[in-house]
N, C-alpha and C. Protein backbone atom coordinates (compact mmCIF):
# COMPACT_ATOMS: atom_id res chain seq x y z
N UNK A 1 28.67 43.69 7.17
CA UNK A 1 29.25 43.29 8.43
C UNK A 1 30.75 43.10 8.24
N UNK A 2 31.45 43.69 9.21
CA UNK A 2 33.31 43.39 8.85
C UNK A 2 33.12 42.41 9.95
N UNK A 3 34.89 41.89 9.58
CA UNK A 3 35.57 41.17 10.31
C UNK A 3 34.78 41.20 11.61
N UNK A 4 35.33 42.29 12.38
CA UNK A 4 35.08 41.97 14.04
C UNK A 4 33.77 41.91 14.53
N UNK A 5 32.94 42.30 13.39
CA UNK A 5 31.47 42.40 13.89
C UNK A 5 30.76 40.62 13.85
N UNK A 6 31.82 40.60 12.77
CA UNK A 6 31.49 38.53 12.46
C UNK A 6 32.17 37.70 13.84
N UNK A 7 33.15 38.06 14.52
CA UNK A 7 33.85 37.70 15.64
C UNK A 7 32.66 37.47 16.46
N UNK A 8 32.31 38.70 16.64
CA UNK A 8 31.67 38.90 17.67
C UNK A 8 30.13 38.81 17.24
N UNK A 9 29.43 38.37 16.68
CA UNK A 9 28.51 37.54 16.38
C UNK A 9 28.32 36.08 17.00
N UNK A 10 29.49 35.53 16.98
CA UNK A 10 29.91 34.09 17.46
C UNK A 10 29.34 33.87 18.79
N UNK A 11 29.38 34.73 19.58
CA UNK A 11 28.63 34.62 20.96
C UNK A 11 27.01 34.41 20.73
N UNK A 12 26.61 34.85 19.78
CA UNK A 12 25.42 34.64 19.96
C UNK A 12 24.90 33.08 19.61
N UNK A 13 23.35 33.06 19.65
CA UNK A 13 22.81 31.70 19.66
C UNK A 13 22.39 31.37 17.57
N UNK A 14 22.38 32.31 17.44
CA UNK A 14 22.20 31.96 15.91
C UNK A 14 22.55 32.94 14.71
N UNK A 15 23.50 32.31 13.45
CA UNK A 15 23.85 33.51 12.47
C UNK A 15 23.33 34.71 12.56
N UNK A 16 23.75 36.06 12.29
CA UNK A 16 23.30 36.81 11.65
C UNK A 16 22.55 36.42 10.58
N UNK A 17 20.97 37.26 10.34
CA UNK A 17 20.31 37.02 8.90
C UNK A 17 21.17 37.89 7.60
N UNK A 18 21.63 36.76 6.75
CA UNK A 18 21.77 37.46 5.74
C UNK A 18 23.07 37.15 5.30
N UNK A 19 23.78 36.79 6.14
CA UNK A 19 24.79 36.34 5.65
C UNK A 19 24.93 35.11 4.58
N UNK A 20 26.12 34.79 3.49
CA UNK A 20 26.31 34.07 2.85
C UNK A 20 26.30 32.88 3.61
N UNK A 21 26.37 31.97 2.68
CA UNK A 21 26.27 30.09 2.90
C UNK A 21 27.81 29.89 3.59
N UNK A 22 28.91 30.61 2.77
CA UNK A 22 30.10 29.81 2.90
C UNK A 22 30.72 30.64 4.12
N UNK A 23 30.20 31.81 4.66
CA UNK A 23 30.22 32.76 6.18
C UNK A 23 29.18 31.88 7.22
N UNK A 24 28.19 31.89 6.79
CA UNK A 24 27.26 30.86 7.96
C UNK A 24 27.67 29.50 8.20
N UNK A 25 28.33 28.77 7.45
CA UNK A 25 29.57 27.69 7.20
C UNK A 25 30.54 27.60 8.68
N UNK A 26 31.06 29.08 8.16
CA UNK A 26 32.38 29.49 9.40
C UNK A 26 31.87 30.02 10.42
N UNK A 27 30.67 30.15 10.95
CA UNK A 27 30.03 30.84 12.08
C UNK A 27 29.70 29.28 12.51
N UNK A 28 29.21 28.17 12.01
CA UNK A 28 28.59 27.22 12.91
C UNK A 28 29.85 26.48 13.06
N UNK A 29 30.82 26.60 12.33
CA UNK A 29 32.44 26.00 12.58
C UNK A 29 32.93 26.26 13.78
N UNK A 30 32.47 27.79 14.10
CA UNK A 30 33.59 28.52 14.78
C UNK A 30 32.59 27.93 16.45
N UNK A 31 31.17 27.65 16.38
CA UNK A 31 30.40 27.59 17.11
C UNK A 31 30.75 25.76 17.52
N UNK A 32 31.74 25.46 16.96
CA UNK A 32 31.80 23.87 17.46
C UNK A 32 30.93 22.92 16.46
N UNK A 33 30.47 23.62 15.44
CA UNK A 33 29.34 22.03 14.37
C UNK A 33 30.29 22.43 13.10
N UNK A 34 30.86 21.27 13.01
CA UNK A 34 31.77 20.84 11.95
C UNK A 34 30.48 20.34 11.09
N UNK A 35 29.76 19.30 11.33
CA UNK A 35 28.27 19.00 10.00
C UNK A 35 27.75 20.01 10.22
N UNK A 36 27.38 20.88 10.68
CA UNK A 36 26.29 21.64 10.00
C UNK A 36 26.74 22.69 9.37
N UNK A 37 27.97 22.94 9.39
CA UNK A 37 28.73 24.12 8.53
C UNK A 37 29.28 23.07 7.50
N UNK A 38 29.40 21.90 7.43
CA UNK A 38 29.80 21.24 5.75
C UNK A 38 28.97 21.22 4.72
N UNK A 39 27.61 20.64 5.51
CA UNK A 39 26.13 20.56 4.84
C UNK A 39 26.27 22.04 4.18
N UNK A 40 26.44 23.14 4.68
CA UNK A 40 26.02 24.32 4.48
C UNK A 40 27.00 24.55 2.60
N UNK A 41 28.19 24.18 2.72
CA UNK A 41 29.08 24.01 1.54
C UNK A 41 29.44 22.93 1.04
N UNK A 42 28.44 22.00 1.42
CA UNK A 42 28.86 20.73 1.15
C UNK A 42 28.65 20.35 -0.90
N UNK A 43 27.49 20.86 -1.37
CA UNK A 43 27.04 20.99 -2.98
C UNK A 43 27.36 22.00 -3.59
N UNK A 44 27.67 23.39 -2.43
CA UNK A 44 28.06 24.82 -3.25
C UNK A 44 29.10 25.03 -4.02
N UNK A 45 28.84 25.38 -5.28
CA UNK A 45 29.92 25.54 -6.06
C UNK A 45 30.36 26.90 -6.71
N UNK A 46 30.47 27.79 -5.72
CA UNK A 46 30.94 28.71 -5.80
C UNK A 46 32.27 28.54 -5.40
N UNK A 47 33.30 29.96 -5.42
CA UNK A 47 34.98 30.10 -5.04
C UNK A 47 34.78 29.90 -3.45
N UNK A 48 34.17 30.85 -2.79
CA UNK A 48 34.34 31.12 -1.37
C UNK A 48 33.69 29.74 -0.78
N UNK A 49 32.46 28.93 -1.69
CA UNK A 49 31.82 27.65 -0.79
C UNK A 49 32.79 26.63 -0.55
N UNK A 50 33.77 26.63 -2.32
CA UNK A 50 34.71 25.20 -2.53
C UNK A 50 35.71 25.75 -1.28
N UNK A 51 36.01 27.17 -0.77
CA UNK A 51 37.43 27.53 0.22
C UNK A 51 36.85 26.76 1.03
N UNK A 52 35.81 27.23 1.63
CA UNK A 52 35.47 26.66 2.75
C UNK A 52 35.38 25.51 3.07
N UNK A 53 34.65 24.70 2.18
CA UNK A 53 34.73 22.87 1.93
C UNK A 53 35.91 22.69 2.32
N UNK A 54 37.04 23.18 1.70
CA UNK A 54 38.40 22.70 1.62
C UNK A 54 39.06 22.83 3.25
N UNK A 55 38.85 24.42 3.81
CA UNK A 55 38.64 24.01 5.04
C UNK A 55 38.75 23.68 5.77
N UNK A 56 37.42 23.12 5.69
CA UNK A 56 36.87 22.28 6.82
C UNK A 56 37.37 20.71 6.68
N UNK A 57 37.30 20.40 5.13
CA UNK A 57 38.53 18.95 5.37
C UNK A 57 39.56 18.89 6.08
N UNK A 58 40.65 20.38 5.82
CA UNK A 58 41.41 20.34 6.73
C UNK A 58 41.74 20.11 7.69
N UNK A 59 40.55 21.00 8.63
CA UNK A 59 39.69 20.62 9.90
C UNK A 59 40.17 19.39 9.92
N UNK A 60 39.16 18.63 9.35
CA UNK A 60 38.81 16.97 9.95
C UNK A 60 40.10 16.36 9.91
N UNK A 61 41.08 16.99 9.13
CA UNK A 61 42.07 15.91 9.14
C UNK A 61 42.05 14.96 7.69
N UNK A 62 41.43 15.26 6.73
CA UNK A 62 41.13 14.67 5.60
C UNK A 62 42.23 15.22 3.98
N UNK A 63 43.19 15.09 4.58
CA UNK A 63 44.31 16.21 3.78
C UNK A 63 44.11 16.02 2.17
N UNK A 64 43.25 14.81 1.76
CA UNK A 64 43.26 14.36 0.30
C UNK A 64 42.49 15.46 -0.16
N UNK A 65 41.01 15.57 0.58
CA UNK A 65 40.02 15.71 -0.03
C UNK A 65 39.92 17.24 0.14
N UNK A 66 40.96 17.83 1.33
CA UNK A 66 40.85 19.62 1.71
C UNK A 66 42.03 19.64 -0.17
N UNK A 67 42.52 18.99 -0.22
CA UNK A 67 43.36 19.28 -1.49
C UNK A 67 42.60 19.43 -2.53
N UNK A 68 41.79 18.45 -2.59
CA UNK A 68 40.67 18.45 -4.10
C UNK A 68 39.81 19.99 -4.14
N UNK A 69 39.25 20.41 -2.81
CA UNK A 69 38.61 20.98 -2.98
C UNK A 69 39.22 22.35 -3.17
N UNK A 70 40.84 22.87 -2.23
CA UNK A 70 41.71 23.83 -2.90
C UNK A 70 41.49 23.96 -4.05
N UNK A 71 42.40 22.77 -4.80
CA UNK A 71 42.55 23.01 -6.22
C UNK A 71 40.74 23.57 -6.90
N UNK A 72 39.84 23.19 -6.25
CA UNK A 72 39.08 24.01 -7.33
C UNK A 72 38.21 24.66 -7.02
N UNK A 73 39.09 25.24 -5.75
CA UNK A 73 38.48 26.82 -5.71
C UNK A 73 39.62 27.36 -6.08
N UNK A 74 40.66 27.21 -6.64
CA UNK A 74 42.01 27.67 -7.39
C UNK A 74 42.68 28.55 -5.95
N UNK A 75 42.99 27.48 -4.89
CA UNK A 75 43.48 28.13 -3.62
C UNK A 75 44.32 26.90 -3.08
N UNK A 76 45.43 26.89 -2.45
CA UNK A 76 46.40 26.69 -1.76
C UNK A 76 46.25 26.64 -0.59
N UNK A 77 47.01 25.78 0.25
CA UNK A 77 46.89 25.81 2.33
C UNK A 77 47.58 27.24 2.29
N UNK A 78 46.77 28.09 2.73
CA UNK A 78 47.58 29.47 2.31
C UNK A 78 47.97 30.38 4.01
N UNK A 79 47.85 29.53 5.05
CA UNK A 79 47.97 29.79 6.45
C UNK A 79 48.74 28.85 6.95
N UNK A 80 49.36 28.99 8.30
CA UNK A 80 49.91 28.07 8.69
C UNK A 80 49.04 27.32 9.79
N UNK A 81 48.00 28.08 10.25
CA UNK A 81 46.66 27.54 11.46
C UNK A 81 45.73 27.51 11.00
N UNK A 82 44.95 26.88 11.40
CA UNK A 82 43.83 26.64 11.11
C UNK A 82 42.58 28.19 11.30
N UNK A 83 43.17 28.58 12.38
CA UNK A 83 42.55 30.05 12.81
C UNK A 83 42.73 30.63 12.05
N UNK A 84 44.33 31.11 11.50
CA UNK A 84 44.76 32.01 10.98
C UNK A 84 43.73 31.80 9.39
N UNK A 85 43.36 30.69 9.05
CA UNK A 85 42.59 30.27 7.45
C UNK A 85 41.39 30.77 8.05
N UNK A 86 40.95 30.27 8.94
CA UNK A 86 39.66 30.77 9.33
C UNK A 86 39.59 32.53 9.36
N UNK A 87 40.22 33.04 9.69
CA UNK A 87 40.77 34.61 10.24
C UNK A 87 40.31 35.37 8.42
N UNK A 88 41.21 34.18 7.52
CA UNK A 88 41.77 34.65 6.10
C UNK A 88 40.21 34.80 6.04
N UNK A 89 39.83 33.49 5.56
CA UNK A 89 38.53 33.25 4.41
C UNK A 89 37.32 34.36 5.38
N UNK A 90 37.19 34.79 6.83
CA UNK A 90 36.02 35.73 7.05
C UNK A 90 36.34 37.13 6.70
N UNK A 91 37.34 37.62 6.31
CA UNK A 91 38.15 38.87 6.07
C UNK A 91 38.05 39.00 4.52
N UNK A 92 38.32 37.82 4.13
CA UNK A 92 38.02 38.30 2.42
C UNK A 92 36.43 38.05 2.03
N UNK A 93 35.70 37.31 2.80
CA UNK A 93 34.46 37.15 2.42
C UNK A 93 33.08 38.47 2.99
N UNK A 94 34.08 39.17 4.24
CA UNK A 94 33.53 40.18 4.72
C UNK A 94 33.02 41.93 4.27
């Protein structure tokens, strides 16, 4: 699935099957559930789960803890929006 096909997924009522943890993450994000896309990366310790964790701290407004989790997915606030990170992490995970 690319980019725009993940866009446009978002309209619907539930993930695509098959997709990764830290993509089904950013689909229930993008769908308005901040918990149920954290839960989803909340223990994963993979690169793309810790991006996403990190995130979604962002998201919340939690600037300590989106930092902790950067540093170890070895990633940086590397956008200036929040979209535009969101835009990043489904494009490289796609």
């Amino acid at each position: 699935m690319d980019a725009g096909e993940f866009h446009s997924s978002v309209a619907g009522d539930e993930p695509p099957e098959g997709l990764s943890a830290p993509l089904t993450a950013l689909w229930w994000d993008a769908k308005g559930d901040w918990a149920r896309a954290h839960t989803l990366v909340d223990e994963l310790e993979t690169m793309d789960g810790m991006a996403v964790h990190a995130y979604l701290h962002r998201k919340e407004g939690v600037g300590w803890n989106a930092d902790y989790w950067y540093k170890r997915a070895g990633r940086e606030f590397y956008r200036p929006s929040l979209a535009e990170e969101w835009d990043a992490l489904v494009e490289g995970m796609g």
